[in-house]
Each structure stands twice: as structure tokens, then as C-alpha cells.
Protein backbone atom coordinates (compact mmCIF):
# COMPACT_ATOMS: atom_id res chain seq x y z
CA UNK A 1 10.65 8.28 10.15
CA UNK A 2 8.13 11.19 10.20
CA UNK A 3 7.19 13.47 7.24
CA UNK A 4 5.85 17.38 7.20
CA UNK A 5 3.64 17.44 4.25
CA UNK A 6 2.26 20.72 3.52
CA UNK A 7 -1.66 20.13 2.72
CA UNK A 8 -1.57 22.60 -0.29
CA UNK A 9 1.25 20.09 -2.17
CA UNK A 10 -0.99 17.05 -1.76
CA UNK A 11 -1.94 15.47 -5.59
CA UNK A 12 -5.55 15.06 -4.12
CA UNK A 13 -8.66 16.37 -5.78
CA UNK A 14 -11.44 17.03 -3.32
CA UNK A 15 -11.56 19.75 -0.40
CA UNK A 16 -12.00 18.69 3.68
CA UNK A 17 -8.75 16.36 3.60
CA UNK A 18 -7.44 17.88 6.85
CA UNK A 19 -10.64 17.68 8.31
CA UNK A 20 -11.02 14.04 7.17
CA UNK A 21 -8.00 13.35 9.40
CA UNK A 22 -8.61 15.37 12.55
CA UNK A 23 -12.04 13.77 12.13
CA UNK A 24 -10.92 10.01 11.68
CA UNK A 25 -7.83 10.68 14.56
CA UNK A 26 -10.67 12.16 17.60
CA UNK A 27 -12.89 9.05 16.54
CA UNK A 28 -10.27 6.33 16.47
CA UNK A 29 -8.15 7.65 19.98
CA UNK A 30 -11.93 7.59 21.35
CA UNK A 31 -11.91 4.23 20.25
CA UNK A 32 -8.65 3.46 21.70
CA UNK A 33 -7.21 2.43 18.40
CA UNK A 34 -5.36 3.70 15.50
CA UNK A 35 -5.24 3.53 11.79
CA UNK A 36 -3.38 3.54 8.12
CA UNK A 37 -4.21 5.41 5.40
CA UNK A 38 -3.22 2.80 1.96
CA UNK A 39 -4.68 3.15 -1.88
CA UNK A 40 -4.00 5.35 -4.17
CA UNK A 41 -3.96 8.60 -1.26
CA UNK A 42 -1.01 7.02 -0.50
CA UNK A 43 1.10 5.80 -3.22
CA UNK A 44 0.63 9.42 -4.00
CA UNK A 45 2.05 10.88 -0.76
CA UNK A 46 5.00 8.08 -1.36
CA UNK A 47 5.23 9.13 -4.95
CA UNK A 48 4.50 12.83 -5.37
CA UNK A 49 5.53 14.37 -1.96
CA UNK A 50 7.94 12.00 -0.90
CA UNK A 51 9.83 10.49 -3.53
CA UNK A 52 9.47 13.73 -5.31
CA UNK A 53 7.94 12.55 -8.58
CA UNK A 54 5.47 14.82 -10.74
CA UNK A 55 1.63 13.11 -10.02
CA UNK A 56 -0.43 11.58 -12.03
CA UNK A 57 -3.80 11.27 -12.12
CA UNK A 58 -5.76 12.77 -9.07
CA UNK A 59 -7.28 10.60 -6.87
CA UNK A 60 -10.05 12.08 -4.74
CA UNK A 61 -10.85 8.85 -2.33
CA UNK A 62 -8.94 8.37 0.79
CA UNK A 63 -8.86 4.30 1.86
CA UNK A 64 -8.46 3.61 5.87
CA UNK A 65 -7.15 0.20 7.60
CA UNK A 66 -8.46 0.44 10.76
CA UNK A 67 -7.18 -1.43 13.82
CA UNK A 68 -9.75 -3.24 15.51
CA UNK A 69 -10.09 -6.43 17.75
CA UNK A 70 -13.60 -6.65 17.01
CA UNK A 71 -16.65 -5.76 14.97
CA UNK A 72 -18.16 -3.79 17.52
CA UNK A 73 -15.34 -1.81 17.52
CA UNK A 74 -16.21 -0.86 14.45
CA UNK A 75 -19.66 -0.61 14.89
CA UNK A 76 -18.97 2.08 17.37
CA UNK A 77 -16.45 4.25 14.83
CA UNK A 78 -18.77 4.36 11.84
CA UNK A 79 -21.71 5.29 14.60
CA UNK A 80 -19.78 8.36 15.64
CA UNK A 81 -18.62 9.04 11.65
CA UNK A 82 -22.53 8.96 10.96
CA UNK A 83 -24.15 10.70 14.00
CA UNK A 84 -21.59 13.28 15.56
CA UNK A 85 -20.03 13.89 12.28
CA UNK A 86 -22.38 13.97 9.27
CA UNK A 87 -20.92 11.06 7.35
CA UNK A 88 -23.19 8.94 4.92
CA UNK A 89 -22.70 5.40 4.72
CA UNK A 90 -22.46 3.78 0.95
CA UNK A 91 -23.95 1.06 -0.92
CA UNK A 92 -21.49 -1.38 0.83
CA UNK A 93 -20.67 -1.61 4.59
CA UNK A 94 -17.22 -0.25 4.23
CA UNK A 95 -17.73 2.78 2.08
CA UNK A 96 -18.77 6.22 3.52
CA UNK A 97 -18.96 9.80 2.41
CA UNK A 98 -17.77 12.74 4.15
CA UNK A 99 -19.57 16.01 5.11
CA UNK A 100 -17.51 17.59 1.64
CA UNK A 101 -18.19 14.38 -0.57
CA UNK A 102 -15.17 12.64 -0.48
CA UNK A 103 -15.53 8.68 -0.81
CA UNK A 104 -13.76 7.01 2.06
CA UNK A 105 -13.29 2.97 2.59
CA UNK A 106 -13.05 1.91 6.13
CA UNK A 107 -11.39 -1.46 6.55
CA UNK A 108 -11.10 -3.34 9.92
CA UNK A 109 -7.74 -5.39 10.35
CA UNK A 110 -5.68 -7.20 13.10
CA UNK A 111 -7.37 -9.70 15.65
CA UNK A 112 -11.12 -8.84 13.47
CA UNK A 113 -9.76 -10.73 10.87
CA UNK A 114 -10.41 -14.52 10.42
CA UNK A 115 -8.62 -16.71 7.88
CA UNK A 116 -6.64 -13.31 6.78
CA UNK A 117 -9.76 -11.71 5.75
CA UNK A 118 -12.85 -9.95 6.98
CA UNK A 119 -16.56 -10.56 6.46
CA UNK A 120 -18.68 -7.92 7.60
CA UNK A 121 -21.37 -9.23 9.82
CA UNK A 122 -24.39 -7.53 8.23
CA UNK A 123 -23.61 -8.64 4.65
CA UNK A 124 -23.31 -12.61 3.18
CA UNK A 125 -20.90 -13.14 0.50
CA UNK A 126 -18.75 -10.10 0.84
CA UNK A 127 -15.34 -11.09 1.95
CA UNK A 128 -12.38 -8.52 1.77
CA UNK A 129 -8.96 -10.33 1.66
CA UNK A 130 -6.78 -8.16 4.45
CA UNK A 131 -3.18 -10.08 4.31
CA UNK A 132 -0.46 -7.82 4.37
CA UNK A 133 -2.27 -5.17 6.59
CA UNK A 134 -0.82 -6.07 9.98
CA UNK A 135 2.46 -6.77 8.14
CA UNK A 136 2.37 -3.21 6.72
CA UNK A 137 1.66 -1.79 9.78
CA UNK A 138 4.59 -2.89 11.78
CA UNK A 139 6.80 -0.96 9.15
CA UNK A 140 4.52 1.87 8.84
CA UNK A 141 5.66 5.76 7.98
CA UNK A 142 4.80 8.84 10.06
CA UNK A 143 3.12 11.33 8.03
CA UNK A 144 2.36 15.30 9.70
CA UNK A 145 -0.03 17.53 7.48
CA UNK A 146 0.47 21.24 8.21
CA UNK A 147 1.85 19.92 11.31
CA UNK A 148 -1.66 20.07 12.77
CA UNK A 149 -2.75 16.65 12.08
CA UNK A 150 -0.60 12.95 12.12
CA UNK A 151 -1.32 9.81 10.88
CA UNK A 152 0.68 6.46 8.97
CA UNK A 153 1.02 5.00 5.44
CA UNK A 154 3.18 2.04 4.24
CA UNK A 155 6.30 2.02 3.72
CA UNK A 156 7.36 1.69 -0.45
CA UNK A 157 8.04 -2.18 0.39
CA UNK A 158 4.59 -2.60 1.47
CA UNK A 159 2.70 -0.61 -0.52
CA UNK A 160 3.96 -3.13 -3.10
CA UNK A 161 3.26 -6.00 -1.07
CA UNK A 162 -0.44 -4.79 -0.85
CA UNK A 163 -0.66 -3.85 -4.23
CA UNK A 164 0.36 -7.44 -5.04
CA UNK A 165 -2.09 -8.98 -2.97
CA UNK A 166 -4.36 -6.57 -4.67
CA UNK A 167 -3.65 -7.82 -8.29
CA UNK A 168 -4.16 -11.80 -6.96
CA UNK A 169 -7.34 -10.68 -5.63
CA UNK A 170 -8.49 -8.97 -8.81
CA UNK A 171 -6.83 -10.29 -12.16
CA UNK A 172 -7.72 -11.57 -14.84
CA UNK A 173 -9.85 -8.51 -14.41
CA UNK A 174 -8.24 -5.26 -16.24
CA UNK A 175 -9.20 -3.28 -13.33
CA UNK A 176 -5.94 -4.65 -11.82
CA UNK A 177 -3.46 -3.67 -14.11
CA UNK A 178 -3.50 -0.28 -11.95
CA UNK A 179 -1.69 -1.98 -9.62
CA UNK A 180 1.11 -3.00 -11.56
CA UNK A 181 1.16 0.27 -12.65
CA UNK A 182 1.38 1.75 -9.04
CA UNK A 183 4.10 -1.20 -8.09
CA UNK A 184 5.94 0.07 -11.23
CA UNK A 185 6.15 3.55 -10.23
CA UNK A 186 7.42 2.96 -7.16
CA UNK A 187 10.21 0.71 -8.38
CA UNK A 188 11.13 3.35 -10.97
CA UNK A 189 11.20 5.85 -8.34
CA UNK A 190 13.07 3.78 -5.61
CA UNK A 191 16.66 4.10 -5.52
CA UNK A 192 17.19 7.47 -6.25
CA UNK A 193 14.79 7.95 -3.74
CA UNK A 194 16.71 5.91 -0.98
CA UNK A 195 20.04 7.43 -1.97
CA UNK A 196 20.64 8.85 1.53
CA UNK A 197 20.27 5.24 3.16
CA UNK A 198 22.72 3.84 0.97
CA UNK A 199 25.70 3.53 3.41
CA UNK A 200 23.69 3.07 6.56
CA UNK A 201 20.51 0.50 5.70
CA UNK A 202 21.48 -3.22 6.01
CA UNK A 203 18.91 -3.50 2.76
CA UNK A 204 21.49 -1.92 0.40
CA UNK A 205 24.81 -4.17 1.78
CA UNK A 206 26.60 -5.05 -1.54
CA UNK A 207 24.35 -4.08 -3.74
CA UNK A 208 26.70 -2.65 -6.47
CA UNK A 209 28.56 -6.11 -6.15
CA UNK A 210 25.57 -8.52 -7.28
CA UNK A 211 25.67 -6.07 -10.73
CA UNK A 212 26.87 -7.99 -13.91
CA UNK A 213 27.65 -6.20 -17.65
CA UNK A 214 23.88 -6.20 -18.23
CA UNK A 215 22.40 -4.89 -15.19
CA UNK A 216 19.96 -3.16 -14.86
CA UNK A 217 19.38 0.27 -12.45
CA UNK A 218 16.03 -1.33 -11.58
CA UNK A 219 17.63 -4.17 -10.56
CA UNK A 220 19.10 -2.20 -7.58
CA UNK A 221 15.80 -1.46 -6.85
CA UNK A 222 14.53 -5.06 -6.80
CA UNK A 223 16.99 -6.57 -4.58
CA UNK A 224 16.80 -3.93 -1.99
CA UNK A 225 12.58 -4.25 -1.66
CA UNK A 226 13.03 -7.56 -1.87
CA UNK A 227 15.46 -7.64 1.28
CA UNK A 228 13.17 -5.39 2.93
CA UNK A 229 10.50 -7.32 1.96
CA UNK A 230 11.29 -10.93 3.35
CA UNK A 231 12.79 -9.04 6.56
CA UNK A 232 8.91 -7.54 7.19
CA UNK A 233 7.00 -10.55 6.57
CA UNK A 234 9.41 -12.47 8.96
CA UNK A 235 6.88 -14.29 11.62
CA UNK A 236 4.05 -14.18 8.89
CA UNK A 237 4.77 -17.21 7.11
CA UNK A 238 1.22 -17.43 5.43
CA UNK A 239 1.85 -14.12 3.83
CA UNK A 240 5.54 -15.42 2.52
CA UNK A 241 4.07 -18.64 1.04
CA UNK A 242 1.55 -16.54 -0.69
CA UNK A 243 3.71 -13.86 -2.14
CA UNK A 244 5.95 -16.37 -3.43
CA UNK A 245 3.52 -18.01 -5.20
CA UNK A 246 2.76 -14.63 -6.99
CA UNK A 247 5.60 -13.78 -8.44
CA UNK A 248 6.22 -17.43 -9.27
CA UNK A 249 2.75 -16.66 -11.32
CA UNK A 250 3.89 -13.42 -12.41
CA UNK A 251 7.06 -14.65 -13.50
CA UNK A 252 5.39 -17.63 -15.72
CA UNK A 253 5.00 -17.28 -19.59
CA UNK A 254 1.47 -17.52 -19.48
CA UNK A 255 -0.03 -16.28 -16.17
CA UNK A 256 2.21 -13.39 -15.44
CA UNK A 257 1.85 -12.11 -19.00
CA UNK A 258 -0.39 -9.12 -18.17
CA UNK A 259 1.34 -7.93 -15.52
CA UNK A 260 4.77 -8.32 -17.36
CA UNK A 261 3.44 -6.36 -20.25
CA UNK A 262 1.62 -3.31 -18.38
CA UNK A 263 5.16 -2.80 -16.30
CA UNK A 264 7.36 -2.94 -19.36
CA UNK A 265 5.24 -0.55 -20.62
CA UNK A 266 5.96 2.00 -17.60
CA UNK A 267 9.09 1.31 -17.40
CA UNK A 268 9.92 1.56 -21.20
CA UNK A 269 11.80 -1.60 -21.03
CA UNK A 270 12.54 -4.99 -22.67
CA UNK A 271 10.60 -8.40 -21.14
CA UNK A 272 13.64 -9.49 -19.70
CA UNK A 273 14.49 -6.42 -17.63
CA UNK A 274 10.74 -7.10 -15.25
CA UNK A 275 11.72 -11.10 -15.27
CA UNK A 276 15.06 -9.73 -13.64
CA UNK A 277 12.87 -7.31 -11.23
CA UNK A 278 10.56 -10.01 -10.64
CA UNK A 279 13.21 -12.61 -10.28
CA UNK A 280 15.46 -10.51 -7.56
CA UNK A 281 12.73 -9.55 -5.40
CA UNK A 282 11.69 -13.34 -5.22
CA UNK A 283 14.87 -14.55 -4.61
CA UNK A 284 15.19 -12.29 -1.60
CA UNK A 285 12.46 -13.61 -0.20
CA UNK A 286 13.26 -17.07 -0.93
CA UNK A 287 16.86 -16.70 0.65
């Protein structure tokens, strides 16, 4: 499915975002490649211009998976970025700047990864964990700005899959409660959101009949990402294995506690109503 996003509605503080694209979209069909924007840009294109929910706080980074078969691909991109179009590289390998100062990450994935990950060649002991690219990429969404410029972010299902991975990467650290956060939002914001695929996407088959005297609208929500969920991660059987043992963690007493906490607290619900969210989606992907 493709999007129109006008460029003046984006929740995005920082100027040159059209440029950023045009820029990144002659460098990577040079390259012979293509790319998805993920972080925060967009889970607020999802959220705010999509899903039609007011935004929160403005981001003013823009995050880029880059598909690449190699590191020299890579090489060559940031070597254009740099010398043909005035971007400064950052303290870390991945990280540049653009000509107007916004921070942009630049992350290789597909055949350059090894073990699921990458390690950038000019750097020892810096290893990004990349698992749910690829799968995110076979689902991706079409996104047009101003109709001038086109490029891809996830779809909701993974956008929480990757924001998952994200908090196993970085908790116990509070830094990753953002993430539950973001995968909170989107679950809030979900089936309202997918009201017009109700009677045509295979996701959303019996739904209303799985609902008992307690459920919960969320719960909707749950089953259908879920569904989605295990269907997208089919053929990556690493990636199931690992997100099962997730929410296995999120959903125990002691491990999961954090995470439990921070999306009761956005949701404005009891405990038991993100063990049911937690519980549905897992099931799905156990089933």
C-alpha cells in the first residue's frame, strides 16, 4: 500500500527532510540498492500521519536500513554522502550529519550481515544486532512525500517486532522503556486504525469470536499483530525462536516487570490487561 504524506504534516523537528530523501534515493539507485527508513521518524509517520494520532514528542533524527550485500557497498554510499553531498560522518561509523544538521544512522542489512548482526570493519567491539530487518522489509509500506520523493517504513507489525528486539538488546537499561512505550502506542492505536481491513484481511478472521465477558479492545489488537506477526517471520525461524523467548521474558513476574509496568502506564490499564496483550500475540506465534 502506498501513502501521500504532505511534508508540512510530518511531526519532525529539523529542516532538509525532503532533501534528506532525494539525497539518500540518487545515492542508493547509484548503488543499485534500496533502503528503509525505521526509529522513531517512523513510528511517527505510522502514528501521527497514518494512524491519525496527535504526536508526541518531536524527533529530529531520521534512522536508515540500508540494503547491502557487502561492506564496500557501503563504503561507496557514505563516500558519495561525504564528498558529493556535504555530509559529516559522527563519532561512530554509522552516524552522519546532513548539510542542515540533522543526525542520520545508516545501517547495512541483508547478505552484510553475519550471525544476524553487523560489525563494521573499521571498528572492534561494536556489534549492531540487525534481526528483524530483512523480515521487516519483505512487509514494508510505500511512503510518497509531496509526491516528489518515495521511500519504505515497516509495517505496525514490524515496527513492533523491531522495537522488541530493540528492548532485548537494551534493558535492564531505562533507555529502553521508550520502546515499550512506542510498541504501546501502536497497539492503542491499532484497530481503529485497521477498521477498513476488517472484512477483507485473513489477520482479523473471527476475531470478535475469541472475545469472552472480560475482553479487552486491546485484545483485538493483540491477536491480529500477532497473526500478522508469525505469518512475516515464516522462513525466519531464528527470529521466531527469539521473539518467543521475549515475550516469554516479558510475560514472567520478574523479568518482564519493567516493560509490563511502563505499558500499563500508557495504556491506563490493570497488569492483567498487557499479560492478555502479551499472552495473545505469543500464542499467535506459537500456533
Amino acid at each position: 500500500m502506498k501513502y501521500v504524506i504532505d511534508s508540512k504534516t510530518l511531526a519532525f523537528n529539523g529542516r532538509g527532510v525532503v532533501e534528506l530523501f532525494q539525497v539518500m534515493n540518487q545515492v542508493c539507485t547509484e548503488q543499485e540498492t534500496d533502503y528503509l527508513v525505521v526509529g522513531a521518524f517512523a513510528r511517527d509517520l505510522l502514528l501521527h500521519n497514518i494512524f491519525g494520532k496527535k504526536a508526541g514528542i518531536l524527533t529530529r533524527d531520521i534512522d536508515f536500513g540500508i540494503v547491502l550485500p557487502d561492506w564496500t557497498g557501503f563504503q561507496q554510499i557514505t563516500q558519495r554522502l561525504t564528498q558529493k553531498h556535504g555530509f559529516e560522518q559522527g563519532k561512530f561509523p554509522h552516524i552522519f550529519v546532513t548539510p542542515d544538521g540533522l543526525p542520520t544512522d545508516l545501517l547495512p542489512f541483508g547478505q552484510v550481515e553475519d550471525d544476524r548482526g553487523i560489525s563494521f570493519p573499521e571498528v572492534d567491539h561494536f556489534r549492531i544486532n540487525m534481526m528483524g530487518f530483512s523480515e521487516a522489509w519483505d512487509t514494508r509500506l510505500q511512503i510518497s512525500l509531496d509526491n516528489k520523493v518515495e521511500f519504505h517504513i515497516p509495517t505496525p507489525e514490524a515496527l513492533i517486532l523491531l522495537k522488541l528486539m530493540a528492548w532485548k538488546d537494551r534493558t535492564p537499561n531505562p533507555v529502553a522503556l521508550k520502546h515499550v512505550t512506542d510498541i504501546s502506542l501502536i497497539i492503542d492505536s491499532y484497530f481503529d486504525a485497521m477498521t477498513d481491513a476488517l472484512d477483507v484481511d485473513p489477520a482479523f478472521d473471527d476475531l470478535y469470536d475469541l472475545a469472552g465477558e472480560a475482553f479487552e479492545p486491546n485484545w483485538y489488537a493483540a491477536v491480529a499483530i500477532g497473526r500478522k506477526m508469525s505469518s512475516m517471520i515464516t522462513g525466519y525461524p531464528e527470529t521466531r525462536e527469539t521473539i518467543l523467548a521475549i515475550l516469554a521474558d516479558i510475560a514472567d513476574n520478574d523479568k518482564g516487570k519493567f516493560f509490563r509496568s511502563r505499558m500499563a502506564q500508557v495504556l491506563r490499564v490493570e497488569d492483567d490487561v498487557t499479560n492478555g496483550i502479551v499472552k495473545r500475540i505469543r500464542d499467535e506465534i506459537e500456533r
